[in-house]
N, C-alpha and C. Protein backbone atom coordinates (compact mmCIF):
# COMPACT_ATOMS: atom_id res chain seq x y z
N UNK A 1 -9.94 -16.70 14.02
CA UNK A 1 -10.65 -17.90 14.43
C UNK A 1 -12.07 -17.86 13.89
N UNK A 2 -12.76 -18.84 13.57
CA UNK A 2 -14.21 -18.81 12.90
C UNK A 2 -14.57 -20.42 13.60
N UNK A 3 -16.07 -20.27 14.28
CA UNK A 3 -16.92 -20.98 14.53
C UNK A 3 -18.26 -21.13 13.64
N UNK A 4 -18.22 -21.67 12.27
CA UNK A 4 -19.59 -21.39 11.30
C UNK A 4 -20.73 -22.53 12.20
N UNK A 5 -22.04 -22.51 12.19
CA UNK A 5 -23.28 -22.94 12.81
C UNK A 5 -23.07 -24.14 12.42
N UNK A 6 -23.48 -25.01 13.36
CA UNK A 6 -23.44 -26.53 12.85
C UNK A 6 -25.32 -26.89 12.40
N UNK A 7 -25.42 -26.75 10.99
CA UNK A 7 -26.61 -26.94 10.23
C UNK A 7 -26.33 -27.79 9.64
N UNK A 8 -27.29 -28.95 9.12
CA UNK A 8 -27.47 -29.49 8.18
C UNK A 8 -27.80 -28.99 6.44
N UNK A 9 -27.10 -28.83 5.59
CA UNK A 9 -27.49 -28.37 4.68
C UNK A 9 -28.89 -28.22 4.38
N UNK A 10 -29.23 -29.77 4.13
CA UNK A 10 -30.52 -30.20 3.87
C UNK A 10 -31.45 -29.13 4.31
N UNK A 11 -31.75 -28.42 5.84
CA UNK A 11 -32.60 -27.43 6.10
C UNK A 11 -32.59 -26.66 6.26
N UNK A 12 -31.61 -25.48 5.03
CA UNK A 12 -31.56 -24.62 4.32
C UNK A 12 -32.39 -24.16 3.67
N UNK A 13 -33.26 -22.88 3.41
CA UNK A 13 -34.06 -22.81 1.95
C UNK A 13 -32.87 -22.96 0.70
N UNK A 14 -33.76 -23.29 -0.15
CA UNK A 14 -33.14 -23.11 -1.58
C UNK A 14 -32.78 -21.54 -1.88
N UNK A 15 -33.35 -20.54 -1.64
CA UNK A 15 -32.86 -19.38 -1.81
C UNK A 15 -31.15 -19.40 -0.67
N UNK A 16 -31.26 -19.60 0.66
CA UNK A 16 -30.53 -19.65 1.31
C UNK A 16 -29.13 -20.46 0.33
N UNK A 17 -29.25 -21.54 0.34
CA UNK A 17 -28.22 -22.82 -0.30
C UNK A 17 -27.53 -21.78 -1.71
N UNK A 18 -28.57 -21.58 -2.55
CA UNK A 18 -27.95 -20.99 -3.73
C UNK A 18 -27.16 -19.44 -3.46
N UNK A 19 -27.36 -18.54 -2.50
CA UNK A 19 -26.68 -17.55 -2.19
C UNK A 19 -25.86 -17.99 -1.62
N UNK A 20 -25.24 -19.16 -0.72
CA UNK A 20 -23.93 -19.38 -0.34
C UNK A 20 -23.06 -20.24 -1.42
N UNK A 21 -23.74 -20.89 -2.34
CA UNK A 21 -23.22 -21.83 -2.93
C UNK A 21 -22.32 -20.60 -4.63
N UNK A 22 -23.22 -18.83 -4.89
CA UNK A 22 -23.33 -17.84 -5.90
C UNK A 22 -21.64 -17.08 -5.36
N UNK A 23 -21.81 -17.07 -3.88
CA UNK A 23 -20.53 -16.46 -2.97
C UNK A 23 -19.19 -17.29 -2.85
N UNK A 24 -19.28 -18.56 -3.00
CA UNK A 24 -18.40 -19.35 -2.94
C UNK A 24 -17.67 -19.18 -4.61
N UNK A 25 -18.58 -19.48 -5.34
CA UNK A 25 -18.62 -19.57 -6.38
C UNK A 25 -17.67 -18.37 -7.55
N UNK A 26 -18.43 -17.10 -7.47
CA UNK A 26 -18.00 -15.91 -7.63
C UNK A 26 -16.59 -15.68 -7.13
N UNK A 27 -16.07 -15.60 -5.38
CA UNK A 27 -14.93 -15.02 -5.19
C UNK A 27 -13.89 -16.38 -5.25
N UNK A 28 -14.39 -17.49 -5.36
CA UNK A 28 -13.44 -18.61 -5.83
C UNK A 28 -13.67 -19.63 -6.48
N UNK A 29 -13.47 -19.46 -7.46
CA UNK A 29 -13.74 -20.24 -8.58
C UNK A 29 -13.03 -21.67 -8.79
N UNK A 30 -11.71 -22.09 -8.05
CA UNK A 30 -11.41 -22.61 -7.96
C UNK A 30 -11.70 -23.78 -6.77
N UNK A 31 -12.32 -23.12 -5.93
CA UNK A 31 -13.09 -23.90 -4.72
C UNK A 31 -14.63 -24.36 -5.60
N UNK A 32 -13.96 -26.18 -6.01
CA UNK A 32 -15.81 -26.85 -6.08
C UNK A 32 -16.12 -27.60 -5.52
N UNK A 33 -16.49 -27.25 -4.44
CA UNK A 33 -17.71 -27.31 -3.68
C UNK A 33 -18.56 -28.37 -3.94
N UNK A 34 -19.12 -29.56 -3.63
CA UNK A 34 -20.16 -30.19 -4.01
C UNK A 34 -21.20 -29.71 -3.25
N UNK A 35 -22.81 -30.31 -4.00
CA UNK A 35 -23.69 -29.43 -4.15
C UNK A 35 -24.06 -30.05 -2.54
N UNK A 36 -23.61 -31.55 -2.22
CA UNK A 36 -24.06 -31.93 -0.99
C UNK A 36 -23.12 -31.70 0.20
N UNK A 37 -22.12 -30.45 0.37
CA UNK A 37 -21.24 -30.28 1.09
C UNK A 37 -21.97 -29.71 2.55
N UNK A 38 -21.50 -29.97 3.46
CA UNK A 38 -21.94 -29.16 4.77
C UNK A 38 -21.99 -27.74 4.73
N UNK A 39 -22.74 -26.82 5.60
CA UNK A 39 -23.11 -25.82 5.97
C UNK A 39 -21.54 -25.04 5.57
N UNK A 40 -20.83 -25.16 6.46
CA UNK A 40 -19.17 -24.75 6.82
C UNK A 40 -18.78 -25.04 5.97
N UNK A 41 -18.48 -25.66 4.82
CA UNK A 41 -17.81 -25.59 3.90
C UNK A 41 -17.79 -24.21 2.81
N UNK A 42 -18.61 -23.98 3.03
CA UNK A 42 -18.98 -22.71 2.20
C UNK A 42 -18.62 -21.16 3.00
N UNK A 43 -17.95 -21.60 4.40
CA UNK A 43 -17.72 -20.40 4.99
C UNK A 43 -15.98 -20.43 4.98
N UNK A 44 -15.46 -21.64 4.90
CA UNK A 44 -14.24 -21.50 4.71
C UNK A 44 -13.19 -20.28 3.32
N UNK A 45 -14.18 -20.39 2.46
CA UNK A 45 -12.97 -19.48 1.56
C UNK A 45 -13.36 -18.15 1.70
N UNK A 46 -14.60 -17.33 2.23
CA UNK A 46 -14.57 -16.47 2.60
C UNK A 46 -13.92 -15.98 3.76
N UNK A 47 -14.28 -16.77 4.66
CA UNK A 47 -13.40 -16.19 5.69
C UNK A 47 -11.69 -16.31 6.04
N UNK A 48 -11.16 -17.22 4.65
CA UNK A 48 -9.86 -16.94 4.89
C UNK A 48 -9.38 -15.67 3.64
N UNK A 49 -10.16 -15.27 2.87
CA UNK A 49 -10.01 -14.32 2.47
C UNK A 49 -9.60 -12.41 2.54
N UNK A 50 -9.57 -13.03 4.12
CA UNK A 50 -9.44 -11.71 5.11
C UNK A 50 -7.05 -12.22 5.20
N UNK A 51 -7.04 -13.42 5.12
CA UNK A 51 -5.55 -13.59 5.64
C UNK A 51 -4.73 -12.64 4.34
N UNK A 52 -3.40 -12.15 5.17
CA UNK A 52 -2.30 -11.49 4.34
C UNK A 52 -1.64 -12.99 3.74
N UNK A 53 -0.79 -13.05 3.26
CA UNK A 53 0.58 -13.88 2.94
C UNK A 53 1.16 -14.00 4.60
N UNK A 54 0.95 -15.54 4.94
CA UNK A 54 1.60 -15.86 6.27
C UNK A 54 0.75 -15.62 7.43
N UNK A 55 -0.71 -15.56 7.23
CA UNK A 55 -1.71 -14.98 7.80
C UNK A 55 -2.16 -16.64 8.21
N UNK A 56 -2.35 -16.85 9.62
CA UNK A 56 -2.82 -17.87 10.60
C UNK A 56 -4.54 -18.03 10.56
N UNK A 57 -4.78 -19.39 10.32
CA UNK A 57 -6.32 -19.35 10.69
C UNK A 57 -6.65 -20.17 11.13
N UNK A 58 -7.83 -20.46 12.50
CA UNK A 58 -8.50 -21.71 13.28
C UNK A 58 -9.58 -21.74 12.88
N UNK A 59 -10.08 -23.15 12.79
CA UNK A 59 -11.47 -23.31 11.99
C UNK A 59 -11.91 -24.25 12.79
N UNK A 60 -13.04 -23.90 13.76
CA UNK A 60 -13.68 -25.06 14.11
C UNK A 60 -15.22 -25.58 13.76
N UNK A 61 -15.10 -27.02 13.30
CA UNK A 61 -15.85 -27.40 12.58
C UNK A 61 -16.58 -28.95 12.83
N UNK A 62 -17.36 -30.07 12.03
CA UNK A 62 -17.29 -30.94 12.11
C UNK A 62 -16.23 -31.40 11.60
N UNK A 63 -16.17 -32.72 11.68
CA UNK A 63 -14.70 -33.17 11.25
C UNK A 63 -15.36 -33.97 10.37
N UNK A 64 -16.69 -34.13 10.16
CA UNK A 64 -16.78 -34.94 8.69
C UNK A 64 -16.34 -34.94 7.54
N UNK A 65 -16.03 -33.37 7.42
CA UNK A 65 -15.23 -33.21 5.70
C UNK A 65 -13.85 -34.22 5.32
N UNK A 66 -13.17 -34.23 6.64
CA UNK A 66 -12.31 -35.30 6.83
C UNK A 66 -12.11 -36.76 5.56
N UNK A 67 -13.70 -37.03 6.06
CA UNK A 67 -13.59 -38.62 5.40
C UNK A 67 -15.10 -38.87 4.31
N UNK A 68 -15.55 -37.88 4.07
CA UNK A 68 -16.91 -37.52 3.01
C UNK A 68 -16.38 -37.29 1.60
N UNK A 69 -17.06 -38.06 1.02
CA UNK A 69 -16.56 -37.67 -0.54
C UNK A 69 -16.69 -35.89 -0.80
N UNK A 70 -17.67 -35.41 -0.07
CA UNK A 70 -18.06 -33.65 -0.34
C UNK A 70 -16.68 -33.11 0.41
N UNK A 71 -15.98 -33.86 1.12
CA UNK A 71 -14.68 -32.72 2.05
C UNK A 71 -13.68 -32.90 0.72
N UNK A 72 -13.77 -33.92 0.22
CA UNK A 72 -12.69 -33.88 -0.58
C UNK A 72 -12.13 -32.73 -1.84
N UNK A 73 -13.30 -32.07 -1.91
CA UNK A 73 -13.41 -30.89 -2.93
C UNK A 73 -12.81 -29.98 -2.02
N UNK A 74 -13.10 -29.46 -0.54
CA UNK A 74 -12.50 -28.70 0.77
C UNK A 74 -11.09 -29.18 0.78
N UNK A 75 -10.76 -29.78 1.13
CA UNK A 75 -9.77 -30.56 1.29
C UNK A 75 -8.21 -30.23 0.03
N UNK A 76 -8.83 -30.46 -1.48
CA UNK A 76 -8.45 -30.32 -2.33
C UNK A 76 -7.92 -28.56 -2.29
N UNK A 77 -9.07 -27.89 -2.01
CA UNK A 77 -8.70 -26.39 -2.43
C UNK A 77 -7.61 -25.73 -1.15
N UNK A 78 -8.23 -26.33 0.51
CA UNK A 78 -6.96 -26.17 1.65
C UNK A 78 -5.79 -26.47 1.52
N UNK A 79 -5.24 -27.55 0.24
CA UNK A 79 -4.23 -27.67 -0.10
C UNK A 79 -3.41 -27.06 -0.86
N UNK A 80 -4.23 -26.15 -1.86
CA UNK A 80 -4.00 -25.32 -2.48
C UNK A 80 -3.31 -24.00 -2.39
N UNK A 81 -3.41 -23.79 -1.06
CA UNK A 81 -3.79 -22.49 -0.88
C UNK A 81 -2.82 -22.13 0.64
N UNK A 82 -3.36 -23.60 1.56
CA UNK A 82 -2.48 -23.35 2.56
C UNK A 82 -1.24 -24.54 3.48
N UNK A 83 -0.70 -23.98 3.87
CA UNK A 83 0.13 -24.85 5.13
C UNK A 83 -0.94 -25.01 6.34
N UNK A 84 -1.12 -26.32 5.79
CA UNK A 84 -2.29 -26.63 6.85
C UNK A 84 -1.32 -27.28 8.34
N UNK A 85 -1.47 -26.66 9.25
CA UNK A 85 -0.60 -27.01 10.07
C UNK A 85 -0.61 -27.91 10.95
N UNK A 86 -1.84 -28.41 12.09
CA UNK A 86 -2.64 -29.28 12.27
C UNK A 86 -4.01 -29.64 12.93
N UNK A 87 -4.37 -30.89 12.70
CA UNK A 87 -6.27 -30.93 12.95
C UNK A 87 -6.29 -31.32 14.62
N UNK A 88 -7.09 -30.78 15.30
CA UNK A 88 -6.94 -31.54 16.42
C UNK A 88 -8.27 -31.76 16.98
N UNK A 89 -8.49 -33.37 17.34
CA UNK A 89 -9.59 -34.12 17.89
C UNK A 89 -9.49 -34.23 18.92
N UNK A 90 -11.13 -34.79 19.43
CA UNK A 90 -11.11 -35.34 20.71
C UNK A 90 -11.99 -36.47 20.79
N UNK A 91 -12.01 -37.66 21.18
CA UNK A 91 -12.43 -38.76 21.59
C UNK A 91 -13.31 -39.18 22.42
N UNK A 92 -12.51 -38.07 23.62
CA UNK A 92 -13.18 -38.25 24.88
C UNK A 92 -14.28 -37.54 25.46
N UNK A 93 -14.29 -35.89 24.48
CA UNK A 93 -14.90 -35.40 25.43
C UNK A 93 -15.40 -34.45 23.83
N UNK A 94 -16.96 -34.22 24.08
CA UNK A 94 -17.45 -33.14 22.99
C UNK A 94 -17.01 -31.73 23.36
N UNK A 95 -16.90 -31.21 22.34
CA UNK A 95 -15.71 -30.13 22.36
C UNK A 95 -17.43 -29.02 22.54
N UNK A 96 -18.71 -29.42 22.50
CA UNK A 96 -19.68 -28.32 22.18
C UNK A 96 -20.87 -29.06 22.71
N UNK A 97 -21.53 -29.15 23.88
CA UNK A 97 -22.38 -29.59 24.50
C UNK A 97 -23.75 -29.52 23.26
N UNK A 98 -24.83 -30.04 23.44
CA UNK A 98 -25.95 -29.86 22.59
C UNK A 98 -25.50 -30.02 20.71
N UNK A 99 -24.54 -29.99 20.72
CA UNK A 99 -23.71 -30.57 18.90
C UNK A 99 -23.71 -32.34 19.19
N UNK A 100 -24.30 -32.62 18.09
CA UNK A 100 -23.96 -34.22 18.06
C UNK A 100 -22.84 -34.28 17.29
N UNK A 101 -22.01 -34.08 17.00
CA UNK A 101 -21.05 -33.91 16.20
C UNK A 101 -19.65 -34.07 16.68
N UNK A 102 -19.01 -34.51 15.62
CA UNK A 102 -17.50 -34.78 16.28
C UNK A 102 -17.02 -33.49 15.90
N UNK A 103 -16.28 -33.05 16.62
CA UNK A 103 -15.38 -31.66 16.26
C UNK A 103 -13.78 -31.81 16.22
N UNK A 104 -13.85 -30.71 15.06
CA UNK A 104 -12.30 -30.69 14.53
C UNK A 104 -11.60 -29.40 14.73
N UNK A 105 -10.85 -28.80 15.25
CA UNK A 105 -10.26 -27.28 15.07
C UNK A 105 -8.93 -28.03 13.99
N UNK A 106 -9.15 -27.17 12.94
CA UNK A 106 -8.26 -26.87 12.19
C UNK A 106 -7.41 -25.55 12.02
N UNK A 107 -5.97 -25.95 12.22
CA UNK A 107 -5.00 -24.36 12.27
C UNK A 107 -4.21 -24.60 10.59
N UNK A 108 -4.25 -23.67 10.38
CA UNK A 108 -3.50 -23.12 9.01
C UNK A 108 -2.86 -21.98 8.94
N UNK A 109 -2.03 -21.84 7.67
CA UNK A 109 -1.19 -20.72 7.38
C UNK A 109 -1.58 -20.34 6.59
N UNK A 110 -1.79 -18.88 5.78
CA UNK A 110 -1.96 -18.73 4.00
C UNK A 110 -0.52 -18.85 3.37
N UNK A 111 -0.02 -19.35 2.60
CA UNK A 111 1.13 -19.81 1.74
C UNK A 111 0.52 -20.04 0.15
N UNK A 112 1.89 -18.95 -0.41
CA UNK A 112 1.49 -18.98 -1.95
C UNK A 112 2.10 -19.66 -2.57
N UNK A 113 3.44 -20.40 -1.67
CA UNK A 113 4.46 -20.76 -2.60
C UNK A 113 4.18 -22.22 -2.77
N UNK A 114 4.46 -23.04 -3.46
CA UNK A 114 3.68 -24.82 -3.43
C UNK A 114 4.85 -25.66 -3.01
N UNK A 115 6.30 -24.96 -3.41
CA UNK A 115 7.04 -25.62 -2.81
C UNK A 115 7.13 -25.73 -1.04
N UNK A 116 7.38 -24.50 -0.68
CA UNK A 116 6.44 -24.89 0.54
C UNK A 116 5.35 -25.10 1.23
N UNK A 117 3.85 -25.39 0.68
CA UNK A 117 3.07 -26.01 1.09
C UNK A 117 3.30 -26.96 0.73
N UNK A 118 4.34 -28.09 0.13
CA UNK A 118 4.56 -29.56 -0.33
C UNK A 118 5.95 -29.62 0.76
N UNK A 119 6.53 -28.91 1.05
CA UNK A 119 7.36 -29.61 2.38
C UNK A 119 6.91 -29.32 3.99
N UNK A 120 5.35 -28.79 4.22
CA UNK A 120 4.70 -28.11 5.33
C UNK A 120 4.96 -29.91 5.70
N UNK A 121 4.34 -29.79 7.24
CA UNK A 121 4.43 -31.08 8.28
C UNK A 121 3.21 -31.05 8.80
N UNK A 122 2.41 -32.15 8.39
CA UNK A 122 0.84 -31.72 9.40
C UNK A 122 0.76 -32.76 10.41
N UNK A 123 0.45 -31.92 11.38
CA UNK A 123 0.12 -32.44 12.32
C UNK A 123 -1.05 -33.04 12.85
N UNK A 124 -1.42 -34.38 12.93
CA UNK A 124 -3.21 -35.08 12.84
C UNK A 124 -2.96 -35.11 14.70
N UNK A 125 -3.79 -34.52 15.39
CA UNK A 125 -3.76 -34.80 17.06
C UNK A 125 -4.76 -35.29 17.41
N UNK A 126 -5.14 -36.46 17.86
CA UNK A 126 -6.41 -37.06 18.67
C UNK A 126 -5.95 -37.20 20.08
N UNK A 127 -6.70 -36.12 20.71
CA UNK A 127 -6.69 -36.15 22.27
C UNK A 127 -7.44 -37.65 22.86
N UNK A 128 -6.51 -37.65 23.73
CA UNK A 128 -7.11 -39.18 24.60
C UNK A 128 -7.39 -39.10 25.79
N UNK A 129 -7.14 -37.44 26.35
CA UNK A 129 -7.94 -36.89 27.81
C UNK A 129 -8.74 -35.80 27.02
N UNK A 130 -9.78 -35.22 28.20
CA UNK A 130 -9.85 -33.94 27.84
C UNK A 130 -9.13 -33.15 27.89
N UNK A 131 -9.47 -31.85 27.25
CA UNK A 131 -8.23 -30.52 26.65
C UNK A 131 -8.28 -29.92 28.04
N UNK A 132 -8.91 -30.32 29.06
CA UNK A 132 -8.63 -29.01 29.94
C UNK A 132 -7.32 -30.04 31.05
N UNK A 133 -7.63 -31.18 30.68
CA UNK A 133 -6.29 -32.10 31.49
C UNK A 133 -5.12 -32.23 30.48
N UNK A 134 -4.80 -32.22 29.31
CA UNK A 134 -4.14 -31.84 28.50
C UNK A 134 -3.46 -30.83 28.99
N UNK A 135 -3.83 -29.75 28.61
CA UNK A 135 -3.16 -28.07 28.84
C UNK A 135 -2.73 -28.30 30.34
N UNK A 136 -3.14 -28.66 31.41
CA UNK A 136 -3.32 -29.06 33.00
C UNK A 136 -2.09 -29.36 32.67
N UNK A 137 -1.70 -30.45 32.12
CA UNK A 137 -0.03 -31.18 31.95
C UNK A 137 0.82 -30.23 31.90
N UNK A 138 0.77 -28.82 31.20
CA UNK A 138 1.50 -28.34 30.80
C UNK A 138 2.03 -27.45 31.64
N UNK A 139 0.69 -26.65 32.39
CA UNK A 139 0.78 -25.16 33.04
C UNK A 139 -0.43 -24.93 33.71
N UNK A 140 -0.59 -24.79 35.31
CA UNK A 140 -1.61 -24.07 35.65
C UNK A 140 -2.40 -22.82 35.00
N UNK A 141 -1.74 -21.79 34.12
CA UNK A 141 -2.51 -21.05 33.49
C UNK A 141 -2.75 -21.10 32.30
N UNK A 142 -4.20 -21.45 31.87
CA UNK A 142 -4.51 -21.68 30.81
C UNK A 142 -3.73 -21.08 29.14
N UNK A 143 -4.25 -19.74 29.56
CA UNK A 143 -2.99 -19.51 28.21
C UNK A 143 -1.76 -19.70 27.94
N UNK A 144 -0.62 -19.72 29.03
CA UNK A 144 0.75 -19.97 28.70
C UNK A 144 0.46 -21.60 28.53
N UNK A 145 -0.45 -22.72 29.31
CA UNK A 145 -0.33 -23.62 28.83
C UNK A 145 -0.76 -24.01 27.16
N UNK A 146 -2.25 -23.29 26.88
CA UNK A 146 -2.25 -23.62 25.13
C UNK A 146 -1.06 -22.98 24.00
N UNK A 147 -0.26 -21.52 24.70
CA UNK A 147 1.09 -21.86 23.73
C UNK A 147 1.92 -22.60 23.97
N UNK A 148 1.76 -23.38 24.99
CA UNK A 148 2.85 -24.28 25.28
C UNK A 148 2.25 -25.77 24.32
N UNK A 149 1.29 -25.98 24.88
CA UNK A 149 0.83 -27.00 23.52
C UNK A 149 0.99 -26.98 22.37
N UNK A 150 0.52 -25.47 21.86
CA UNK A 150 1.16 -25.28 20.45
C UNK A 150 2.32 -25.46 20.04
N UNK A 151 3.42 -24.69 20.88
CA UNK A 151 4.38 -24.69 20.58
C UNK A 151 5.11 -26.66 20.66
N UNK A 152 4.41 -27.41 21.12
CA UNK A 152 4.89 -28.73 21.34
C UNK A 152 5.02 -29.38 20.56
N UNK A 153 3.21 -29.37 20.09
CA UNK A 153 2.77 -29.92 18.45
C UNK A 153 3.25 -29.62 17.83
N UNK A 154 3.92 -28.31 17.24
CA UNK A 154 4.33 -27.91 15.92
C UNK A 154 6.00 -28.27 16.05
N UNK A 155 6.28 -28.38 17.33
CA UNK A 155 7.79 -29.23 17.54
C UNK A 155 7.97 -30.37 16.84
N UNK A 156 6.85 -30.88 17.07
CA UNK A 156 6.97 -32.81 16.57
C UNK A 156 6.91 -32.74 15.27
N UNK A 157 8.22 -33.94 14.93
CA UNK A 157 8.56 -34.31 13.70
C UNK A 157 8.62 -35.68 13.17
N UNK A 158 7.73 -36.40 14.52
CA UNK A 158 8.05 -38.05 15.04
C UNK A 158 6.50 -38.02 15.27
N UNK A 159 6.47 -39.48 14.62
CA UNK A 159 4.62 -40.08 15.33
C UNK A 159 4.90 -40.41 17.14
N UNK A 160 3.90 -39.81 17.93
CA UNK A 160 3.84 -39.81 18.93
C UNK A 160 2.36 -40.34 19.45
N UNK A 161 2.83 -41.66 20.50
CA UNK A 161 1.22 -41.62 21.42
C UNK A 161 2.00 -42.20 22.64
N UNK A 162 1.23 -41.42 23.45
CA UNK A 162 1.00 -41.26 25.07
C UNK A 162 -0.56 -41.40 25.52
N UNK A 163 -0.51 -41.19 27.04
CA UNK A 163 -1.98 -41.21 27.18
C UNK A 163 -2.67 -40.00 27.10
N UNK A 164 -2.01 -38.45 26.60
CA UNK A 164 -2.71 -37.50 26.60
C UNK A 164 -3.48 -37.78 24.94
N UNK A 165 -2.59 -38.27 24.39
CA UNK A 165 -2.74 -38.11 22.51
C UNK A 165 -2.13 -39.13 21.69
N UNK A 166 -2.74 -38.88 20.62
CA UNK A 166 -2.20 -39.83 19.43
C UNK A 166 -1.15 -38.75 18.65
N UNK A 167 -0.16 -38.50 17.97
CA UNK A 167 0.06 -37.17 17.00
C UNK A 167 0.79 -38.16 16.14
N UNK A 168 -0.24 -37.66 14.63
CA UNK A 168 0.76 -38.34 13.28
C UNK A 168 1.32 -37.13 12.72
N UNK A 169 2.38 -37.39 11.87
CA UNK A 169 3.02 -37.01 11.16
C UNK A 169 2.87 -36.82 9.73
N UNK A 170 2.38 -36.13 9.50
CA UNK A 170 2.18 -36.59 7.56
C UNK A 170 2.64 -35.25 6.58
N UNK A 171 3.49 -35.50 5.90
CA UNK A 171 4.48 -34.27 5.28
C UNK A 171 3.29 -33.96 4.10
N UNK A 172 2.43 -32.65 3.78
CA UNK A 172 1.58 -32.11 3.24
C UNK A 172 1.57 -32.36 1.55
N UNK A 173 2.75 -33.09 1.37
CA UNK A 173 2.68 -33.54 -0.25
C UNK A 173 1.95 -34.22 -0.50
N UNK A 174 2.13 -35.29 0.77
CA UNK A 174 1.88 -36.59 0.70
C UNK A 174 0.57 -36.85 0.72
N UNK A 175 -0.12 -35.77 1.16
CA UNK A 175 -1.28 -35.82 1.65
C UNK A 175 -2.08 -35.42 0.25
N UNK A 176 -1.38 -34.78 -0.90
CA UNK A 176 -1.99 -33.87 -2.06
C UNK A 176 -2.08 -35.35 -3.19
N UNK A 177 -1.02 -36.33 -2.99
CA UNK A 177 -0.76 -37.67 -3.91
C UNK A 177 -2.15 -38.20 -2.97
């Protein structure tokens, strides 16, 4: 799991910016990065660099990369690389008191093969309660209820909305066209 600082690029030093931008750069060359990308973008390929083959990772982040011309370079290389499994929002409730920011946890797989990262199933979740009435649905104890969530989401193979959530469906090819 990785929580990178929610900074604005912008008030970075320039020494700072160019040593994350030299690290990105160096151990992945294939990750480009625009020069106006968020803070977190630049922590993503290092820190999945630690996964084996089939190695799980949560990333929580803003969810701007989402819909920013700069995520799209992120975006591009997560496809690359992994079975992105799915993003999950919230609406209702800030996931990080004192963050103005919308937040996204993103779960992934590392996968080398492309045929299966082009038949993976992602799962897009926008919560429509908070997560602690969510999981509540499931199970008085918190942890058997978030594998029980997990295990729910990654069930669904159908667009679903209720009043806990929205959940789309979008088969990971589709998402690369």
């Amino acid at each position: 799991l990785g929580h990178p600082p929610y900074v604005r690029r912008g008030v970075l030093t320039t020494d700072y910016k160019t040593f994350l931008a030299a690290v990105t750069e160096s151990g992945f060359p294939d990750c480009d990065l625009s020069g106006r990308s968020a803070l977190h973008c630049y922590f993503w390929p290092p820190a999945t660099s630690f996964l084996k083959e089939g190695g799980y990772y949560g990333f929580l982040t803003s969810s701007a990369w989402l819909d920013t011309e700069y995520g799209f370079h992120l975006q591009e290389w997560l496809l690359k690389h992994f079975a992105v499994l799915a993003l999950f929002e919230s609406n209702c409730e800030p996931w990080f008191t004192g963050a103005r920011v919308t937040t996204v946890a993103t779960l992934m797989r590392r996968e080398s093969d492309p045929a299966k990262r082009a038949d993976n199933t992602v799962r897009f979740v926008q919560l429509r309660k908070p997560l602690k009435e969510v999981l509540e649905s499931f199970d008085s104890d918190p942890l058997k209820a978030a594998r029980m969530l997990r295990d729910f989401v990654e069930c669904q193979n159908e667009n679903l909305l209720d009043d806990r959530w929205r959940i789309r469906i979008v088969n990971q090819h589709d998402l690369w066209k």
